[in-house]
N, C-alpha and C. Protein backbone atom coordinates (compact mmCIF):
# COMPACT_ATOMS: atom_id res chain seq x y z
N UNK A 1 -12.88 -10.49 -12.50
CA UNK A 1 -13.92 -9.91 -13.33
C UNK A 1 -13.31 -9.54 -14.68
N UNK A 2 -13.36 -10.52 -15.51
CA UNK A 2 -12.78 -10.30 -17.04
C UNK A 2 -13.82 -8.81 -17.86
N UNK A 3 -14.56 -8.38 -17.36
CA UNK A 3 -15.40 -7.43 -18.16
C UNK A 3 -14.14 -5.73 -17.57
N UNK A 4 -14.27 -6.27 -16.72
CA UNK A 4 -13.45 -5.02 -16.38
C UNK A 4 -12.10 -4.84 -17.05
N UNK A 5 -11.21 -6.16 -16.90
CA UNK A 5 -10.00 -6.25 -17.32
C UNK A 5 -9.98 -5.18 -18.81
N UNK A 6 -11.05 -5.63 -19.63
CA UNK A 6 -10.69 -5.26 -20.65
C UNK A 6 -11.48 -3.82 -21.65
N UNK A 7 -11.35 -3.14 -19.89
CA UNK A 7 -12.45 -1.78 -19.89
C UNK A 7 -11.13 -0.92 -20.11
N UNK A 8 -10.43 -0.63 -21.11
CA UNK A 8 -9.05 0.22 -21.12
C UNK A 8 -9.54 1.45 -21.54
N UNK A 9 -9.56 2.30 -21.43
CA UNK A 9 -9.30 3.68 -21.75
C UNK A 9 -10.99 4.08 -21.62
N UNK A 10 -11.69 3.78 -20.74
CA UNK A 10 -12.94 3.84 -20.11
C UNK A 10 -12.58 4.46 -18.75
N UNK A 11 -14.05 4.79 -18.61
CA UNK A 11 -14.19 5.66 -17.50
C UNK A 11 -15.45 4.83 -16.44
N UNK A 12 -15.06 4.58 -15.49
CA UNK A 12 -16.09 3.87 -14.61
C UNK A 12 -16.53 4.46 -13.28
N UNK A 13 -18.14 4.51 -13.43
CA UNK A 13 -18.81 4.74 -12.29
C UNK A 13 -18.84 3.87 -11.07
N UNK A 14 -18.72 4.28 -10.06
CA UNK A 14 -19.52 3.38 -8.54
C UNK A 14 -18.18 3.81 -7.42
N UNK A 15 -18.16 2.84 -6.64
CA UNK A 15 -17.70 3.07 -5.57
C UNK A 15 -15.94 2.75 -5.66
N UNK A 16 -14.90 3.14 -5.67
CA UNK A 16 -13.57 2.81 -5.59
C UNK A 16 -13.13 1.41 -5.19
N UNK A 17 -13.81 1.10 -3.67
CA UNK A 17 -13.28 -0.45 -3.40
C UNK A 17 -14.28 -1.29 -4.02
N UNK A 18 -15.60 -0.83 -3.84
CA UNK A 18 -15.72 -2.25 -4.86
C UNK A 18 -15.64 -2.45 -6.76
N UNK A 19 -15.56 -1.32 -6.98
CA UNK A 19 -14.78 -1.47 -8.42
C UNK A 19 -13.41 -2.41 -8.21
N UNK A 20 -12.33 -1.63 -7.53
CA UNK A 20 -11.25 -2.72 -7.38
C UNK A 20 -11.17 -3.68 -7.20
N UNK A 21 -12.13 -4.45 -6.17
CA UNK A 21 -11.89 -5.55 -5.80
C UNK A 21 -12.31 -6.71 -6.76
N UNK A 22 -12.74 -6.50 -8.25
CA UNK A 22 -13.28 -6.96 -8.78
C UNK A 22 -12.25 -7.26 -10.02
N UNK A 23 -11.14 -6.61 -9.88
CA UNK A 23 -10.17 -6.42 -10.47
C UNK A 23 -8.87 -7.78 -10.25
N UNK A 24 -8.10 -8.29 -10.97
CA UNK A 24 -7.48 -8.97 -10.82
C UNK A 24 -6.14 -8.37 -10.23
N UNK A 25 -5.15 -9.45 -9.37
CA UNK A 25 -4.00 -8.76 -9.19
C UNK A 25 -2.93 -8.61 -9.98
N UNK A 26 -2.50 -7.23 -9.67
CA UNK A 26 -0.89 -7.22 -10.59
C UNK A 26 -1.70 -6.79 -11.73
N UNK A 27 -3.17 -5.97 -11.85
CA UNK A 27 -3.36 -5.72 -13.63
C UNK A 27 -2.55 -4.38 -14.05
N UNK A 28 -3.10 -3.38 -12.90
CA UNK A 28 -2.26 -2.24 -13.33
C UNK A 28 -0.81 -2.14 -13.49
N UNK A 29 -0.25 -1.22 -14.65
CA UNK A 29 1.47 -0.87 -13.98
C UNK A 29 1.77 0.70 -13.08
N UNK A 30 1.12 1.00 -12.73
CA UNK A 30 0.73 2.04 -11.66
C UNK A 30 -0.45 2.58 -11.15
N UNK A 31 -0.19 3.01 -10.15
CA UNK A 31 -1.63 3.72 -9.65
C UNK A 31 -1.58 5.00 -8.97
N UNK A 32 -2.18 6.45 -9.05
CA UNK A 32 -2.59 7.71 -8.64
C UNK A 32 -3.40 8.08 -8.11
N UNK A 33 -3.49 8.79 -6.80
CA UNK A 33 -4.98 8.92 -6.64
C UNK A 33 -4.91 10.09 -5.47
N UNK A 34 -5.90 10.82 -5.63
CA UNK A 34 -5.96 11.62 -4.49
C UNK A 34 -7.08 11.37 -3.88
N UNK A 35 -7.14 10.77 -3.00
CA UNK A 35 -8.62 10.77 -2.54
C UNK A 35 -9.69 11.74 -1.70
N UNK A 36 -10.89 11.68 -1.36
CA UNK A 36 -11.25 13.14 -0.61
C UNK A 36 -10.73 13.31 0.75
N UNK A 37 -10.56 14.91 0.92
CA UNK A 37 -9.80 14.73 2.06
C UNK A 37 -10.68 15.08 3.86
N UNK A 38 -11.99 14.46 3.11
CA UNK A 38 -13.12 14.59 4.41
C UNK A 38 -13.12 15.95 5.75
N UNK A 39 -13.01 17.07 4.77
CA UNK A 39 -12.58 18.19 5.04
C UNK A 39 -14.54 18.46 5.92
N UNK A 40 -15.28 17.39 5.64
CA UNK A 40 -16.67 17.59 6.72
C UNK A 40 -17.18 19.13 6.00
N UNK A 41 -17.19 19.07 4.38
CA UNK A 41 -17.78 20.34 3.81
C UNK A 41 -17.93 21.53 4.36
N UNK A 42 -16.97 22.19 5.10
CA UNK A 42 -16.89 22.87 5.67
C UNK A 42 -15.61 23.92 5.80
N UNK A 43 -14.87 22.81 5.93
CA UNK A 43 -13.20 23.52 6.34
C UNK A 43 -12.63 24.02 4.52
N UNK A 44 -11.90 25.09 4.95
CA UNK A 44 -11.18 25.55 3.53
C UNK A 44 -9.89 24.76 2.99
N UNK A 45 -10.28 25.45 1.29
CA UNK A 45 -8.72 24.56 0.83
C UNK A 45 -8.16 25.87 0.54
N UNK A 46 -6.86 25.44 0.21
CA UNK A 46 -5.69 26.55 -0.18
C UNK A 46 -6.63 26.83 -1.63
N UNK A 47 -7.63 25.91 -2.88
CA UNK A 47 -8.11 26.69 -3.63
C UNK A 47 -9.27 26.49 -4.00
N UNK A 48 -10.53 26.09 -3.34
CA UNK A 48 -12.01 26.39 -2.78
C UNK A 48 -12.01 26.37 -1.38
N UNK A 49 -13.27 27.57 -1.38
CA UNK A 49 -13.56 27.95 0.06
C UNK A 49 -14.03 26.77 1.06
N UNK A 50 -15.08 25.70 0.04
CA UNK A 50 -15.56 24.22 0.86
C UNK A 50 -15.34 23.35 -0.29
N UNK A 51 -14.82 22.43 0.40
CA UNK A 51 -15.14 20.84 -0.56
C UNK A 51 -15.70 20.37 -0.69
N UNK A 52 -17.14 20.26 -1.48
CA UNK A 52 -17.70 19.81 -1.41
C UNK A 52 -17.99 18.73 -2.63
N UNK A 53 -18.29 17.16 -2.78
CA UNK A 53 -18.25 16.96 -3.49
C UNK A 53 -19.47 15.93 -4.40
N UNK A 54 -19.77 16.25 -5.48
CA UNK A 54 -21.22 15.69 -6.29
C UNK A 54 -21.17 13.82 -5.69
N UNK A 55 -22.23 13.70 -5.67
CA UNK A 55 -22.81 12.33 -5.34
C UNK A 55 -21.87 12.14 -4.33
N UNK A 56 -21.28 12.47 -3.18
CA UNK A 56 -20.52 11.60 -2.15
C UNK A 56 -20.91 12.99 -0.90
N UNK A 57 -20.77 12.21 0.00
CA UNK A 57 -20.77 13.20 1.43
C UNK A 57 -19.41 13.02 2.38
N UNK A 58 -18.66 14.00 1.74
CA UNK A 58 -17.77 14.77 2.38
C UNK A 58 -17.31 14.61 3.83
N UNK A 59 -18.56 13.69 4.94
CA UNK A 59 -18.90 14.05 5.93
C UNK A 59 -18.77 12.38 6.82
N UNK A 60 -17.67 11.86 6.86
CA UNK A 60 -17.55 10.46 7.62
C UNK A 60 -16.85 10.91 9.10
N UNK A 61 -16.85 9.94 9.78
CA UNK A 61 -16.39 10.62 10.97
C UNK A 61 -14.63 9.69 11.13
N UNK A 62 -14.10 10.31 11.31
CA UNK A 62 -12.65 9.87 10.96
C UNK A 62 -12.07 8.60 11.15
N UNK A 63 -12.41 7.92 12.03
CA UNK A 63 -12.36 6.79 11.84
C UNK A 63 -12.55 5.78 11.13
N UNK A 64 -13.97 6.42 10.33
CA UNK A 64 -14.49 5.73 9.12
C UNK A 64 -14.12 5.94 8.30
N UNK A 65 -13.41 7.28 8.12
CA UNK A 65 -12.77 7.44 6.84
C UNK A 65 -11.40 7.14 6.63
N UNK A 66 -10.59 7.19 7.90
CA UNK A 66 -9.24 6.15 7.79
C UNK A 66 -9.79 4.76 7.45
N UNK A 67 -10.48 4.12 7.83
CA UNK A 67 -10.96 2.72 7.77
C UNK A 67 -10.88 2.79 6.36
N UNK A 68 -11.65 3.71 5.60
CA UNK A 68 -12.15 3.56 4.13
C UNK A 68 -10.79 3.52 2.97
N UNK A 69 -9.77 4.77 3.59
CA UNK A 69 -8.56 5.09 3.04
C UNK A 69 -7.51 3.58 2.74
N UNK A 70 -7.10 2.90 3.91
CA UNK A 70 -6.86 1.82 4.19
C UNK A 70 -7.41 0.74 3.34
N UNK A 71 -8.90 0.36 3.25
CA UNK A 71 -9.25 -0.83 2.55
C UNK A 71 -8.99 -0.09 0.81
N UNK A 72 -8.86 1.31 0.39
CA UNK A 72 -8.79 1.59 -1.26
C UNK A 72 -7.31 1.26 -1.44
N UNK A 73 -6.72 1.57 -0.03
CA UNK A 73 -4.98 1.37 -0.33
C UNK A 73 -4.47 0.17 -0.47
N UNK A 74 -5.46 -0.56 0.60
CA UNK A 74 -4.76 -1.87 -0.01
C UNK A 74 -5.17 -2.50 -1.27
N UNK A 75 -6.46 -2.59 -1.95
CA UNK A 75 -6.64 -2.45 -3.07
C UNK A 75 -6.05 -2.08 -3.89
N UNK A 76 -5.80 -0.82 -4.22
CA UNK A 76 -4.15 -0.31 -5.01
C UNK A 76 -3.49 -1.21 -5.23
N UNK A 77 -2.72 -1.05 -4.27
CA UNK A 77 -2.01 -2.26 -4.07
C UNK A 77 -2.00 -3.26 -4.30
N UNK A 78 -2.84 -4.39 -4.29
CA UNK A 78 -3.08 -5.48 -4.57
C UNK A 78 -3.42 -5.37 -6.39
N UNK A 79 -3.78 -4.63 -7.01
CA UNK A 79 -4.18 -4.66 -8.16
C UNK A 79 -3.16 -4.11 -8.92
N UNK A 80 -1.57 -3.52 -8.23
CA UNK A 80 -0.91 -2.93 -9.11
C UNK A 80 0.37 -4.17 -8.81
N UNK A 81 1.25 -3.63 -10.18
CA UNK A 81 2.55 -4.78 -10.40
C UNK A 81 3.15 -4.53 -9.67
N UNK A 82 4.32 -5.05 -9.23
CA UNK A 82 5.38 -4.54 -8.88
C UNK A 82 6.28 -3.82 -9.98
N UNK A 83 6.94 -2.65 -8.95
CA UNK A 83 8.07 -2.01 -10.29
C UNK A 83 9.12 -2.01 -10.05
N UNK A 84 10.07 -2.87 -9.73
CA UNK A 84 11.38 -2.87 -9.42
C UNK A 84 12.32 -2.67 -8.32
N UNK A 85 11.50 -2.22 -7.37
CA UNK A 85 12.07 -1.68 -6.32
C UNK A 85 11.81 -2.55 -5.29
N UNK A 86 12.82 -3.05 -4.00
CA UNK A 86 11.71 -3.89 -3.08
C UNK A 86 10.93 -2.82 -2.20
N UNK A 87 10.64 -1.52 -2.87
CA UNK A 87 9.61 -0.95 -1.66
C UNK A 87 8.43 -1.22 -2.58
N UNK A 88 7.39 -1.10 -2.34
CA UNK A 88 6.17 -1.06 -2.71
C UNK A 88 5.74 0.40 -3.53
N UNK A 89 6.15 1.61 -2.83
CA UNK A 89 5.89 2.82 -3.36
C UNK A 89 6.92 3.48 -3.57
N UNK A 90 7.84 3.00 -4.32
CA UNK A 90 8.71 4.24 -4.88
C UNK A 90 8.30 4.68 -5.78
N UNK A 91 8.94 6.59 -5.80
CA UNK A 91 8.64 7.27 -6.95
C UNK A 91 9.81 8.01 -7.66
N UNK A 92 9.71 8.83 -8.55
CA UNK A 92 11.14 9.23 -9.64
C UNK A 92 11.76 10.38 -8.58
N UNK A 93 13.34 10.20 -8.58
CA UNK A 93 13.78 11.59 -8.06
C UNK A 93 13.71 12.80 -8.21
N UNK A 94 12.82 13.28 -9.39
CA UNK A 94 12.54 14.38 -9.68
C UNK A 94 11.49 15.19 -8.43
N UNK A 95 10.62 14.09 -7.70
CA UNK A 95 9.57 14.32 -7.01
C UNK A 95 10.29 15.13 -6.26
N UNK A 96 11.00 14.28 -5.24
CA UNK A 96 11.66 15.01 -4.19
C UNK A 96 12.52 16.14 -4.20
N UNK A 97 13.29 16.25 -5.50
CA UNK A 97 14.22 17.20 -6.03
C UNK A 97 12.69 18.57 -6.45
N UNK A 98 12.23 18.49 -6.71
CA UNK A 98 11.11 19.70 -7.19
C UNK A 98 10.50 20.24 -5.71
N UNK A 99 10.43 19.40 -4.89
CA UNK A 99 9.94 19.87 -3.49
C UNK A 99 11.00 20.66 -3.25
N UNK A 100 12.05 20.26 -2.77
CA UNK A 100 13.71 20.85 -2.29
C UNK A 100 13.64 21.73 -3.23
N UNK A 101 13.82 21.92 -4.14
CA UNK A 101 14.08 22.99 -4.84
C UNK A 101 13.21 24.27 -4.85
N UNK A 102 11.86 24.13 -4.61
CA UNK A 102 11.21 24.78 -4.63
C UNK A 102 10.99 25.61 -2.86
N UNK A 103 11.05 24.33 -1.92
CA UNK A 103 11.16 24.86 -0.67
C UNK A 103 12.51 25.81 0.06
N UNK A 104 13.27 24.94 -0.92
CA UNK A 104 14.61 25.47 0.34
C UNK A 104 15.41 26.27 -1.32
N UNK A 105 15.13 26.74 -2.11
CA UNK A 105 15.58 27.47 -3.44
C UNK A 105 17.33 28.37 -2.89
N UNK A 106 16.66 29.55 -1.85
CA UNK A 106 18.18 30.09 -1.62
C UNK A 106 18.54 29.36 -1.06
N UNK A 107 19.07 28.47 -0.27
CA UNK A 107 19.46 28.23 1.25
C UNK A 107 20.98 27.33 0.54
N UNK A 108 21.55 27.34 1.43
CA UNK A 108 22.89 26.58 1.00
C UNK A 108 23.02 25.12 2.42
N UNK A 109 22.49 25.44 3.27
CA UNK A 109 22.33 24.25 4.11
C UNK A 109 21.23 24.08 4.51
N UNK A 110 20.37 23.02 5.03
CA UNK A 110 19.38 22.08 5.28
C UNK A 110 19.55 20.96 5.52
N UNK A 111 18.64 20.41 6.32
CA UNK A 111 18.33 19.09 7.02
C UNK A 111 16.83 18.52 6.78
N UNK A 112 17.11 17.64 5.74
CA UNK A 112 15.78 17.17 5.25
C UNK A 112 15.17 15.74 5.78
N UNK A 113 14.02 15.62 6.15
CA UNK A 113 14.05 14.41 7.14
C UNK A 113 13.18 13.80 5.86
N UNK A 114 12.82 12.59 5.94
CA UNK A 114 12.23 11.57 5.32
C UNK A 114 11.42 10.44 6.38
N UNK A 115 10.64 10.67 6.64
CA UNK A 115 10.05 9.54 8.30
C UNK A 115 9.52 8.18 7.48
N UNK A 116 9.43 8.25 6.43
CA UNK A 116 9.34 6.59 5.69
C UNK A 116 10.31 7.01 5.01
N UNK A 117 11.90 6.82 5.04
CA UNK A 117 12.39 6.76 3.78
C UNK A 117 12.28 5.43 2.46
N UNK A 118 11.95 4.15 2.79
CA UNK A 118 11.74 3.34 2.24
C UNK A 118 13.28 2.95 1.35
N UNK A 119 12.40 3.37 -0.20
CA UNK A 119 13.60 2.80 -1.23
C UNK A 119 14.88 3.90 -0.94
N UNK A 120 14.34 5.16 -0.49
CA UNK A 120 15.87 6.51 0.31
C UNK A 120 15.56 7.50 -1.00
N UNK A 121 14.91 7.11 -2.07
CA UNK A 121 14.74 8.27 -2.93
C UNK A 121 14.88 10.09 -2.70
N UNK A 122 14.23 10.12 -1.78
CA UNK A 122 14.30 11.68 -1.14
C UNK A 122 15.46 11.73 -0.40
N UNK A 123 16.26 10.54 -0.11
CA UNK A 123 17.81 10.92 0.76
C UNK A 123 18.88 11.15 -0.24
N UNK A 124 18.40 10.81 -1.56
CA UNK A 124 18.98 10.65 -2.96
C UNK A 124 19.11 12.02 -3.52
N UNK A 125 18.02 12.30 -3.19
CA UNK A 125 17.77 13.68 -4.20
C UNK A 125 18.80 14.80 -2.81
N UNK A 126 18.14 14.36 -2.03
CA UNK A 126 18.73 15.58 -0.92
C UNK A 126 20.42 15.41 -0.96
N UNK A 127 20.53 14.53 -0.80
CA UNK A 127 22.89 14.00 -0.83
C UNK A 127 22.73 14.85 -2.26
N UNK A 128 22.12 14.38 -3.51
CA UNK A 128 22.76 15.04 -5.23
C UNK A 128 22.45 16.79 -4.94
N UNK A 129 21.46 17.22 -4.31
CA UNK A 129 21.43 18.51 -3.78
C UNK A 129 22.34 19.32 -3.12
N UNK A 130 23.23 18.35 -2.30
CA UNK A 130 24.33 19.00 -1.10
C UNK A 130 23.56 19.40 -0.25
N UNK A 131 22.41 18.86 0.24
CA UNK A 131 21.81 18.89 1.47
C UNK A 131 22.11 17.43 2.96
N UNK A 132 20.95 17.79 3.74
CA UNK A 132 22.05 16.94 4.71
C UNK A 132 20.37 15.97 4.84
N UNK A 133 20.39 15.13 5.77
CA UNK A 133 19.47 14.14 4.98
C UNK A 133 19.24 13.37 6.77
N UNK A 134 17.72 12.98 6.90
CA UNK A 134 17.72 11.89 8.20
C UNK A 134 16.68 11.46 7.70
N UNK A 135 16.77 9.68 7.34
CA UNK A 135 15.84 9.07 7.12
C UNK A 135 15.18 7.79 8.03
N UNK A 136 13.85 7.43 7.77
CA UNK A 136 13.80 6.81 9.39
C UNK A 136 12.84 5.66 8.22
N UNK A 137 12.95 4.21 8.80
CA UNK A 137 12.14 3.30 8.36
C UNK A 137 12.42 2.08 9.25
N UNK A 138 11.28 1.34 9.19
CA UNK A 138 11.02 0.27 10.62
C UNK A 138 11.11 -0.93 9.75
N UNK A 139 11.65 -0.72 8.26
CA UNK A 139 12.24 -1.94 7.49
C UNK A 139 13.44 -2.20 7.33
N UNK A 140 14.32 -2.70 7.91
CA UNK A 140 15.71 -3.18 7.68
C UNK A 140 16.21 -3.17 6.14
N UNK A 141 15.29 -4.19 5.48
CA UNK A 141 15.68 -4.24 4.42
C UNK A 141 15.31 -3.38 3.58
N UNK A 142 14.26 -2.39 3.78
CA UNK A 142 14.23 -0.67 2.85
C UNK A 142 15.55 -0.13 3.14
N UNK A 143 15.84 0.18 4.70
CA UNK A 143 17.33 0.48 4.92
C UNK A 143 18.54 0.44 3.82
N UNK A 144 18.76 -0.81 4.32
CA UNK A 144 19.63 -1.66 3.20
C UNK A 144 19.86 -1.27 1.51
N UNK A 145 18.33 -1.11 1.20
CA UNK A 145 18.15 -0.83 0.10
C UNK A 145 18.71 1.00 -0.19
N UNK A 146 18.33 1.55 1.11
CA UNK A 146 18.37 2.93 0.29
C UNK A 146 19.91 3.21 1.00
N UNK A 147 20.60 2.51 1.67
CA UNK A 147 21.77 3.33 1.81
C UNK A 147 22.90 2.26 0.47
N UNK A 148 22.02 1.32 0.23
CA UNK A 148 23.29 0.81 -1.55
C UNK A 148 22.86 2.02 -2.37
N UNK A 149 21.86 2.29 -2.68
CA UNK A 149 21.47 3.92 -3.38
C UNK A 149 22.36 4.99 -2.73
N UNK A 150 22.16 5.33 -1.60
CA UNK A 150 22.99 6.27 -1.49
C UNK A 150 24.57 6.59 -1.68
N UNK A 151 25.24 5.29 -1.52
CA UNK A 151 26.82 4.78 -1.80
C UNK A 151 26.55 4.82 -3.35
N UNK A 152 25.68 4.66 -3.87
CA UNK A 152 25.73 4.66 -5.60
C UNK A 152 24.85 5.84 -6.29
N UNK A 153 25.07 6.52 -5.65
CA UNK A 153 23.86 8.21 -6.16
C UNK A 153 24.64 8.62 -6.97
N UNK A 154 25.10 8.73 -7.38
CA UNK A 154 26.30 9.14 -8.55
C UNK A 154 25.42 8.36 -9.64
N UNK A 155 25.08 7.32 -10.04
CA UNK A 155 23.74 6.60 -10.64
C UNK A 155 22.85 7.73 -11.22
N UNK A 156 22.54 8.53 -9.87
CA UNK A 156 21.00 9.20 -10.59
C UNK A 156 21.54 10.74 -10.54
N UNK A 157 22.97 11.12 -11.09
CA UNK A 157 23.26 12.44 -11.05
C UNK A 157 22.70 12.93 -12.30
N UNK A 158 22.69 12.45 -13.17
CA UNK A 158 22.15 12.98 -14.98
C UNK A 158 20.88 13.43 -14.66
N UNK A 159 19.98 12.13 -14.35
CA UNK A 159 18.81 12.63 -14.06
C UNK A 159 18.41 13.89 -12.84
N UNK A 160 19.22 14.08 -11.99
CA UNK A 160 18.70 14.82 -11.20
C UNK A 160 19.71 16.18 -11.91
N UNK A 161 20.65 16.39 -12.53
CA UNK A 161 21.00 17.41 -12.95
C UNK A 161 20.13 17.92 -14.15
N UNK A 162 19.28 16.93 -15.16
CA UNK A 162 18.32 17.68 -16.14
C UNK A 162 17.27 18.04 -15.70
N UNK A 163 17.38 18.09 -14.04
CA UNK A 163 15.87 17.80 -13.69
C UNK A 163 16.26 19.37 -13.00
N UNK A 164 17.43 19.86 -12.63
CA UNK A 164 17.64 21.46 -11.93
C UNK A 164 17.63 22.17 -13.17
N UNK A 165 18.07 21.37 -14.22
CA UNK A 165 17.89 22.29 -15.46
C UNK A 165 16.58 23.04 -15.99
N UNK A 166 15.71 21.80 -15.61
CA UNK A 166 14.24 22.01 -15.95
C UNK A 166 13.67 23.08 -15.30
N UNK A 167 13.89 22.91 -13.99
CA UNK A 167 13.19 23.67 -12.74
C UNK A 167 13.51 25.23 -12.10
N UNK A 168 12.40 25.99 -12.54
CA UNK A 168 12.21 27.03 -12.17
C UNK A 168 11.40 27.69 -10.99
N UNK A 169 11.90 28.56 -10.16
CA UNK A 169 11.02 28.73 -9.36
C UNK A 169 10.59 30.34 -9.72
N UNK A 170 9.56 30.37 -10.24
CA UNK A 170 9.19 31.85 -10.04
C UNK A 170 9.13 32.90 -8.71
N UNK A 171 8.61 32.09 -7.65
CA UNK A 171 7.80 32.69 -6.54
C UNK A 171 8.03 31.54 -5.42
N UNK A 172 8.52 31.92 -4.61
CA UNK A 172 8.96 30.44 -3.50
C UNK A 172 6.86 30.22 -3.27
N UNK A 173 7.35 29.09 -2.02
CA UNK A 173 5.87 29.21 -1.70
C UNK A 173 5.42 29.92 -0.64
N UNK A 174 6.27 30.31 0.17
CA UNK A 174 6.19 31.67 1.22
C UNK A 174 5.36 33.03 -0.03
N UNK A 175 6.60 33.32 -0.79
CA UNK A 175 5.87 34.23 -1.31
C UNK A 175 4.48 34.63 -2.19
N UNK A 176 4.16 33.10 -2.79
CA UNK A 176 2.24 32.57 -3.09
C UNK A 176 1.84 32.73 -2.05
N UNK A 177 2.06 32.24 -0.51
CA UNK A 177 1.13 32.61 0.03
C UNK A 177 0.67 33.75 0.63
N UNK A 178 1.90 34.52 0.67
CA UNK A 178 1.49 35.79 1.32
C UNK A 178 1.12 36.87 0.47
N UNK A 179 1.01 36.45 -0.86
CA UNK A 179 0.58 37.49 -2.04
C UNK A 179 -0.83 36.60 -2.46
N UNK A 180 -1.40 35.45 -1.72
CA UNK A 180 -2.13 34.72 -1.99
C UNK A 180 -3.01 34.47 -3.88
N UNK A 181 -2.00 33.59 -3.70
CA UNK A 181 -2.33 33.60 -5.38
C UNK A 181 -2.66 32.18 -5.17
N UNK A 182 -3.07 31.47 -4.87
CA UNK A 182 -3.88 30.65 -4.45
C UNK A 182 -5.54 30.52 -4.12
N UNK A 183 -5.68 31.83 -3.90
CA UNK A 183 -7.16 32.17 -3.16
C UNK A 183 -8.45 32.44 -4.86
N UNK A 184 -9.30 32.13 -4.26
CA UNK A 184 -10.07 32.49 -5.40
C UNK A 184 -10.29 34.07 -5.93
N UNK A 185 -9.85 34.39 -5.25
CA UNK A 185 -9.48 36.40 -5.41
C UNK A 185 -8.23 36.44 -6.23
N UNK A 186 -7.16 35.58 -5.98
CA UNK A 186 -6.20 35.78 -6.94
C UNK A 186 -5.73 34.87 -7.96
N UNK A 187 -7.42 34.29 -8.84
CA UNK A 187 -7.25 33.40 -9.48
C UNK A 187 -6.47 34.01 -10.78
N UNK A 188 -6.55 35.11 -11.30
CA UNK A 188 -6.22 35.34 -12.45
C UNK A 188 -4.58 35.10 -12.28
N UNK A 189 -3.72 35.76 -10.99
CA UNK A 189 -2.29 35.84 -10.76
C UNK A 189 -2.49 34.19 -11.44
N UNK A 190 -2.46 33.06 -10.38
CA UNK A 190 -2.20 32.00 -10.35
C UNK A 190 -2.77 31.12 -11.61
N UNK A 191 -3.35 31.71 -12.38
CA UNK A 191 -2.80 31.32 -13.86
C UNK A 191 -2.24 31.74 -14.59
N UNK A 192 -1.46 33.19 -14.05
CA UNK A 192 -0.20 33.29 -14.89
C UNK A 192 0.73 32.70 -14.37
N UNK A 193 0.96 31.69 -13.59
CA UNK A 193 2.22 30.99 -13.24
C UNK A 193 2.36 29.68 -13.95
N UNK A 194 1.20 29.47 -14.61
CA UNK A 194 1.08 28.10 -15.30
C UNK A 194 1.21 28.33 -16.89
């Protein structure tokens, strides 16, 4: 669908998969997305009481909505480039380094698991951390891939050292939640953290 291709910095209505599928492959150079989390308008978030959301119903029965998750993912997918990596979804070490840092802030030992490690990114960040690391993947060759990364993490020490430079933790997340600054009662706190 050439009308779309050249819809750049537009905003488009309708449905996710069939917008995509209309899309050529390899157009994007990334893709983001959070999708709804079929919370059945009802159940709470850490910051509204219900999810509820304009023109869509909230309300599939789970199967249908894994089904749905699945056909937008592979879409993604199919419509985005490849970026260098042979995993499909790698992301920057900062990701994983901002989690760790923020979760485990005092601690001087930890055991961080990874159950897709894929490209090993998060086994990356956790070894440049001095943490201890178990990663699990049913791809040989992700394997492969993330333990030559890990023998060569010394590679991504700059970046992950400007990246502790950057990172502050005000308030672990134990302590947001139990002072709940998250809640719509303590909206004012939780925009002074931003």
């Amino acid at each position: 669908m050439t009308e779309q291709v050249s819809c750049r910095n537009q905003l488009i209505q309708g449905d996710a998969f069939s917008i995509l599928s209309g899309f050529p492959d390899e157009t994007f150079d990334l893709g983001i997305t959070s999708p709804p989390y079929n919370k059945q308008e009802k159940n709470n978030g850490r910051l509204v009481s219900k999810v509820i959301y304009a023109d869509f119903k909230d309300k599939l029965p789970e199967e249908d909505y894994q089904s749905k998750q699945v056909e937008v993912l592979d879409e993604i997918y199919r419509v985005t480039k490849d970026g260098g990596s042979p995993h499909p979804a790698p992301f920057p070490i900062w990701l994983p380094a901002r989690i760790i840092l923020s979760l485990l802030p005092q601690r001087t030992e930890a055991l961080v698991l990874d159950p897709y490690v894929g490209s090993g990114t998060t086994a990356v960040a956790t070894k440049l951390l001095g943490f201890d690391y178990v990663g699990i993947d049913i791809s040989q060759e992700y394997l492969d891939y993330a333990e030559n990364r890990l023998v060569n993490c010394e590679d991504d020490r700059e970046k992950m050292e400007k990246e502790c430079r950057l990172h502050v933790v005000k308030k672990t997340s134990s302590q947001r939640k139990s002072e709940r600054i998250y809640t719509p009662k303590a909206s004012k706190t939780a925009a002074s953290l931003f």
